[in-house]
Protein backbone atom coordinates (compact mmCIF):
# COMPACT_ATOMS: atom_id res chain seq x y z
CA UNK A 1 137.28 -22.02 89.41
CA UNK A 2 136.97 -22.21 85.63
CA UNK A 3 133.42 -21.29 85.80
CA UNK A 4 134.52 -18.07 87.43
CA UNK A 5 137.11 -17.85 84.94
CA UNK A 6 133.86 -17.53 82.18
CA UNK A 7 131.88 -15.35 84.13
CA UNK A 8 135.48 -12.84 84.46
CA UNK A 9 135.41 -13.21 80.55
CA UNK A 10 131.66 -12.70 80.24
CA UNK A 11 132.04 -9.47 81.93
CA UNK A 12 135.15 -8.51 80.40
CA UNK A 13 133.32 -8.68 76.90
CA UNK A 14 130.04 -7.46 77.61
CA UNK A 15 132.39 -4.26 79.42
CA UNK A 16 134.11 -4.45 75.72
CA UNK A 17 130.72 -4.17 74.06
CA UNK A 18 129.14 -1.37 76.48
CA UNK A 19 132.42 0.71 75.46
CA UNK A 20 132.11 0.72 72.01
CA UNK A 21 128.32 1.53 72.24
CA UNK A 22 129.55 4.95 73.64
CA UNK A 23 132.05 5.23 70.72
CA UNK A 24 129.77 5.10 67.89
CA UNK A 25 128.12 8.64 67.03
CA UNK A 26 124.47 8.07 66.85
CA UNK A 27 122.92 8.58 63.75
CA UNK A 28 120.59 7.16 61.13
CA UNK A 29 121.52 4.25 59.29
CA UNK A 30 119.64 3.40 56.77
CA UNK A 31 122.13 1.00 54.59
CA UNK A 32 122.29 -2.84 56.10
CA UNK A 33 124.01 -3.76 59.06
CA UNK A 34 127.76 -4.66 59.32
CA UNK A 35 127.62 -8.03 61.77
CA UNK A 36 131.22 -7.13 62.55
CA UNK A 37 130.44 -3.90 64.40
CA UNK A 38 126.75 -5.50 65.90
CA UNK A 39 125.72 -5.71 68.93
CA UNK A 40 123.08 -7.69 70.20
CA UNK A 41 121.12 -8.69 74.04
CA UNK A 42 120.55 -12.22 75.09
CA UNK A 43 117.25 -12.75 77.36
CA UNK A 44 116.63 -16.80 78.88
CA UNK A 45 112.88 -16.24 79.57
CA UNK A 46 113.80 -19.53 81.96
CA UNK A 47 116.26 -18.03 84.04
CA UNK A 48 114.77 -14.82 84.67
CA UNK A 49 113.11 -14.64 87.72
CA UNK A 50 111.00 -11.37 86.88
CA UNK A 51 112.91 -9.60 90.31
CA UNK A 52 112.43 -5.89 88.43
CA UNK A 53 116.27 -5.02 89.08
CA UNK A 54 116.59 -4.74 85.34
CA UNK A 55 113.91 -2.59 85.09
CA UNK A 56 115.07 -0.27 88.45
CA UNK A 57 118.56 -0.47 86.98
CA UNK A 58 116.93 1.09 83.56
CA UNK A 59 114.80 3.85 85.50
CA UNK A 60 117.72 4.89 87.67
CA UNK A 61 120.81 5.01 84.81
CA UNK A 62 118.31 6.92 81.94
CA UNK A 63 116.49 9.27 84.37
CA UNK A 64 112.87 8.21 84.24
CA UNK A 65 110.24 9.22 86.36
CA UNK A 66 108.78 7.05 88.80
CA UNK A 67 105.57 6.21 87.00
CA UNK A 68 107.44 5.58 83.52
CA UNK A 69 109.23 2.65 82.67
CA UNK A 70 110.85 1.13 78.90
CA UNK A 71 111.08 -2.39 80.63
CA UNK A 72 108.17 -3.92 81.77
CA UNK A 73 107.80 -7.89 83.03
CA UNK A 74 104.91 -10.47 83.23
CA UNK A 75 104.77 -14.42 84.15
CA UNK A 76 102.89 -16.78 82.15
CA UNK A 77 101.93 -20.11 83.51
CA UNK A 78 101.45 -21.78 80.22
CA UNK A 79 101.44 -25.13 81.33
CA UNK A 80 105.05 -25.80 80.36
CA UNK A 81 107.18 -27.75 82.74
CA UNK A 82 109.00 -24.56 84.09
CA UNK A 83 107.90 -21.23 85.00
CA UNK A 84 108.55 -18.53 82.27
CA UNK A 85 108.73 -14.94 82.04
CA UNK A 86 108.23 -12.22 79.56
CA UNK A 87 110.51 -9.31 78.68
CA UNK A 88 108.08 -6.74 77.49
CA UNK A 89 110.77 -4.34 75.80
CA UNK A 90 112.15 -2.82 72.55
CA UNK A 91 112.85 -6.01 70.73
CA UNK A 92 115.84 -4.28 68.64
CA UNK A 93 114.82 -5.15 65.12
CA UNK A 94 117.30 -5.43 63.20
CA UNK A 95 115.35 -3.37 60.26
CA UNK A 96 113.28 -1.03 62.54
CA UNK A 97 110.16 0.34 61.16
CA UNK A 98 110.26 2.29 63.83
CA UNK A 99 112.98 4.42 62.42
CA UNK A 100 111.91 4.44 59.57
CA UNK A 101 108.52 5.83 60.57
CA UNK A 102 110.61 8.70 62.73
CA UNK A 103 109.87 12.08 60.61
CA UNK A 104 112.56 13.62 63.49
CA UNK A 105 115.35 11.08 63.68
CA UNK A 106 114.45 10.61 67.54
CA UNK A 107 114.38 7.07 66.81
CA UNK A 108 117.88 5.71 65.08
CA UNK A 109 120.07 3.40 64.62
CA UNK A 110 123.66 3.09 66.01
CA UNK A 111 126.47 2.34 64.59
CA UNK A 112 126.52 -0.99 66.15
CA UNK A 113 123.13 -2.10 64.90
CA UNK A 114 121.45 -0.80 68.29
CA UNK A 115 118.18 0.58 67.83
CA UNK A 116 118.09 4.17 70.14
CA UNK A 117 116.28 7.33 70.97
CA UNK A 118 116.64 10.68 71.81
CA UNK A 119 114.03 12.32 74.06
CA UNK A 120 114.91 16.24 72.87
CA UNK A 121 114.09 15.48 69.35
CA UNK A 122 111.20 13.13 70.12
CA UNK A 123 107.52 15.11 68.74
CA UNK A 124 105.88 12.38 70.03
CA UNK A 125 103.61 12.07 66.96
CA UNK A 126 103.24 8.52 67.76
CA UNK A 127 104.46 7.34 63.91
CA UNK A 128 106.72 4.94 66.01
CA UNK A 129 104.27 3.33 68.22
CA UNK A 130 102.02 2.57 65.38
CA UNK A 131 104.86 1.26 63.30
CA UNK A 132 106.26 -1.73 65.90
CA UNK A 133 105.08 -5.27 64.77
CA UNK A 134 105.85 -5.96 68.20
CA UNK A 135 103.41 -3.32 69.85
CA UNK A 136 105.85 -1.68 72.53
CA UNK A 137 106.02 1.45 72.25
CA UNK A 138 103.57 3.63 74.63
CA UNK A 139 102.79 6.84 74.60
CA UNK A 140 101.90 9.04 77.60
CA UNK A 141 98.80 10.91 77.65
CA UNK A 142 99.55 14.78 76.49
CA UNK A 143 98.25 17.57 78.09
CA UNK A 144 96.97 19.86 75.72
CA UNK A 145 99.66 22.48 73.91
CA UNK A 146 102.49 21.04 76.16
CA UNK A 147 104.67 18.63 74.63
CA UNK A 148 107.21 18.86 78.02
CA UNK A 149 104.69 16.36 79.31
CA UNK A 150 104.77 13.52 76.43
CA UNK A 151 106.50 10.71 76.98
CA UNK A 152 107.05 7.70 74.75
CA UNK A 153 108.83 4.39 76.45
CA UNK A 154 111.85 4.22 73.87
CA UNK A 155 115.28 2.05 74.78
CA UNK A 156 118.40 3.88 74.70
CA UNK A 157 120.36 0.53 74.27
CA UNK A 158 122.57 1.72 76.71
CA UNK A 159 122.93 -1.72 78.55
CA UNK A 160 122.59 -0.88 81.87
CA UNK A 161 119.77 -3.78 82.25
CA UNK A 162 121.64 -6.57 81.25
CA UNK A 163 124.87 -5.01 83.67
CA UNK A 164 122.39 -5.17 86.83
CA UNK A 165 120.59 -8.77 86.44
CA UNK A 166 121.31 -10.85 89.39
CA UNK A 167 120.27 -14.29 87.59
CA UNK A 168 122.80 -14.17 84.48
CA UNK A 169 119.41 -13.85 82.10
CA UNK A 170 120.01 -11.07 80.65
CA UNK A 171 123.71 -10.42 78.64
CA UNK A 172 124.88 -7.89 76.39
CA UNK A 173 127.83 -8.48 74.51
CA UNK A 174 128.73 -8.54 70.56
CA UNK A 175 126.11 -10.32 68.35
CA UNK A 176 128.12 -13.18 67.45
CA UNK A 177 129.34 -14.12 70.86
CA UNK A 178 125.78 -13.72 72.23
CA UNK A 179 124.49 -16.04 69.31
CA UNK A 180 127.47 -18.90 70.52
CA UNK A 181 126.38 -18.50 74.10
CA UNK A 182 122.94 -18.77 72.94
CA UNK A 183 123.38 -21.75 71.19
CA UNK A 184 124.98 -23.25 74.04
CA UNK A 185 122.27 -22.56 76.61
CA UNK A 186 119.97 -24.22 74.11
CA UNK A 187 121.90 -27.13 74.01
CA UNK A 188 122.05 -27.30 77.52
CA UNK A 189 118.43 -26.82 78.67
CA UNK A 190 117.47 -29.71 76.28
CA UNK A 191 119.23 -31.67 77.90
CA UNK A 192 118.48 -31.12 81.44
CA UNK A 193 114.61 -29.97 80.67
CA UNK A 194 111.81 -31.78 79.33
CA UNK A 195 110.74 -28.92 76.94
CA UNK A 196 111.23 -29.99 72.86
CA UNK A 197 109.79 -26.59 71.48
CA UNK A 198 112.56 -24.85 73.05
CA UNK A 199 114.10 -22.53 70.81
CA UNK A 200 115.89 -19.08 69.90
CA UNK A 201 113.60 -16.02 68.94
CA UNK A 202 115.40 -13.37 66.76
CA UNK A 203 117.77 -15.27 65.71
CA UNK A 204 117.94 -13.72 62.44
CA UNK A 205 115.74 -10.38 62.67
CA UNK A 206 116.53 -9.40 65.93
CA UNK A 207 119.20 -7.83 68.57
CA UNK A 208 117.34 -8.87 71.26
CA UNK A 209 118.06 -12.77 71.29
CA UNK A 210 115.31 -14.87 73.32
CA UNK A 211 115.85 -18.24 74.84
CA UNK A 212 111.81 -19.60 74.59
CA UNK A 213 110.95 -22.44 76.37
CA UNK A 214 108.12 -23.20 74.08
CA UNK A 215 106.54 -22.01 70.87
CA UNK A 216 106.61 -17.88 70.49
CA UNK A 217 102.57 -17.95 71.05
CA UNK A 218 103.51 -18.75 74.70
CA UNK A 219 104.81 -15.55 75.09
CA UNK A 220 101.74 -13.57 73.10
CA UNK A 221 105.16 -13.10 70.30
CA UNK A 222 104.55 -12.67 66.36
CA UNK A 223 105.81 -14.95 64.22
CA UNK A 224 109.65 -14.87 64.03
CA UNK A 225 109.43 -12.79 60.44
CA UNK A 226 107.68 -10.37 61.75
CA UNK A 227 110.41 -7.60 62.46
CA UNK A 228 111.49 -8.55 58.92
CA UNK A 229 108.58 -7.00 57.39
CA UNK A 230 108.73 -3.20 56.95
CA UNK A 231 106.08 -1.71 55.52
CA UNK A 232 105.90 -0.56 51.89
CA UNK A 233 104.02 2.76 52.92
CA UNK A 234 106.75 3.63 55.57
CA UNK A 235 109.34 3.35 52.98
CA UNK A 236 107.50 5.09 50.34
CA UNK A 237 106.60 8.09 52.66
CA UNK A 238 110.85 7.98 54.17
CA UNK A 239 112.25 7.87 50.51
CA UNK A 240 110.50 9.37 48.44
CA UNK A 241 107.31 11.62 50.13
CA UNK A 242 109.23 13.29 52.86
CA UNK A 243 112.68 14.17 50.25
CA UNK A 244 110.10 15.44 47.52
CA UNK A 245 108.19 17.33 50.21
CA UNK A 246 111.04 18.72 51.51
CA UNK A 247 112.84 19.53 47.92
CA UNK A 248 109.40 21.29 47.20
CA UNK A 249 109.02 23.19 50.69
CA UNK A 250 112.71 24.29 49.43
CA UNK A 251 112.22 25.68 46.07
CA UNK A 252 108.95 27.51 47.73
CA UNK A 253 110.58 29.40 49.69
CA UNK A 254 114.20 30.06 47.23
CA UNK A 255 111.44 31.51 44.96
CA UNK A 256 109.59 33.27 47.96
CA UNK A 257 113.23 34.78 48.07
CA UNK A 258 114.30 35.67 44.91
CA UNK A 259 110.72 37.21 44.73
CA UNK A 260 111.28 39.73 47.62
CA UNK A 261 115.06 40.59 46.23
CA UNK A 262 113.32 41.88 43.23
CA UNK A 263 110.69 43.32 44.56
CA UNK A 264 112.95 45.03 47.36
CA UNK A 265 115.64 46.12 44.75
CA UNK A 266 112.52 47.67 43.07
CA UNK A 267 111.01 49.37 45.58
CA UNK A 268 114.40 50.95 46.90
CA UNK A 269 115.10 52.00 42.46
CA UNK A 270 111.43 53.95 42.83
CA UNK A 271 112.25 55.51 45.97
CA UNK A 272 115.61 56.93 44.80
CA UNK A 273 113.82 58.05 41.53
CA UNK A 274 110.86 59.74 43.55
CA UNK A 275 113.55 61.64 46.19
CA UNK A 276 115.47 62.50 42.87
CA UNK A 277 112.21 63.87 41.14
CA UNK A 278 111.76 65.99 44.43
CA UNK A 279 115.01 67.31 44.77
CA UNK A 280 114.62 68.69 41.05
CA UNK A 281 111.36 70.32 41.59
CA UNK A 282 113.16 72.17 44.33
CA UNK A 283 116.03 73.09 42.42
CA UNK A 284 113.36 74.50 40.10
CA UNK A 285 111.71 76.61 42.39
């Protein structure tokens, strides 16, 4: 009975969570992020079970077509005691380089911390996919001169995934109550499982919270600073390249402007002299 109790309150929270996602107005946030509006997903690569409903649930709530997919999952017998599984998905940095890389603010970050995307601004240029120290982004094949049939696999951090998982491996909920629970599975598959090198992923870079059962090389993941590292170039060419360029591209074309006013307030002055030259000579005659 109490354990139904905490699943109730589970839900309850991550239903708390999933509301004030849709309350926040996307947009890009480039200052750091407040922990007391963040939101954050828990994944225990030991629980999951690699069914795909996450994955169908994903498909079916964003829209995707059948051969696309943002989630994708793989096993890896490792030789660990249990049987893990990998989440291959956006890993919600918590200082994307992805959106930082965005020249179309496609890729941004909620108010809540969420990393997200939006397909009808997307140029699929690719900037993102070559940004991601985790490598996740793909990017569909483009037929020539028809952007309608690029597709890039971007989360929309809408939550649906962790709503639909039958195995209580997947949670999304506010960052600091995912963190406790985290904690606490920790504590408890220690103590059940043979498996030291269990450990949290993302605890402090990412929104996407893994429960490991070994070191992150079991799971082909980076080293855990590796969404902390933006790259210098990608902030250069956000802060300072793309304003100048477009300050520049600005003042072109105000002088472009002013330049045809002139011109045009000219030309009109040398027509009204010529018709008033002509009308004299015809007075004349």
């Amino acid at each position: 009975m109490q354990e139904e109790g905490m699943k109730r309150r589970n839900f309850l929270k991550g239903a708390a969570a999933s509301g004030a996602l849709l309350l926040y107005r996307p947009g890009l946030v480039e200052a750091g992020p407040d922990l007391s509006r963040q939101s954050a997903f828990l994944y225990d690569s030991i629980k999951c079970i690699n069914c795909g409903v996450c994955e169908k649930a994903c498909k079916r709530v964003n829209g995707l077509p059948e051969h696309a997919s943002v989630i994708y999952m793989s096993q890896n017998a490792s030789g660990l005691p249990v049987h893990i599984t990998r989440r291959n998905s956006c890993m919600q940095c918590i200082r994307p380089a992805c959106v930082r890389a965005c020249p179309t603010g496609a890729t941004f970050l909620r108010g809540n911390g969420l990393v997200s995307y939006d397909s009808q601004k997307c140029a699929a240029c690719g900037y993102c996919v070559d940004a991601c120290p985790f490598k996740h982004p793909r990017m569909s094949r483009p037929a020539y001169f028809n952007l309608r049939n690029v597709w890039v696999n971007r989360c929309t951090s809408c939550g649906a995934c962790a709503q639909a998982c039958p195995e209580d491996a997947l949670h999304f909920n506010f960052r600091q109550d995912i963190l406790t629970m985290a904690k606490e599975r920790l504590a408890q598959i220690k103590s059940t499982y043979s498996l030291p090198q269990a450990q949290l992923y993302g605890e402090e870079d990412l929104n996407l919270i893994w429960i490991l059962a070994g070191s992150p090389d079991k799971y082909d993941l980076p080293g855990p600073t590796a969404a902390a590292v933006v790259d210098t170039s990608l902030a250069f060419w956000k802060d300072i390249v793309r304003p100048t360029t477009l300050l520049l591209s600005l003042m072109a074309t105000g002088i472009l402007g002013v330049t045809y006013f002139f011109a045009r307030r000219n030309h009109l002055k040398e027509l009204a002299r010529l018709k008033q030259i002509e009308e004299e000579e015809k007075d004349v005659k």
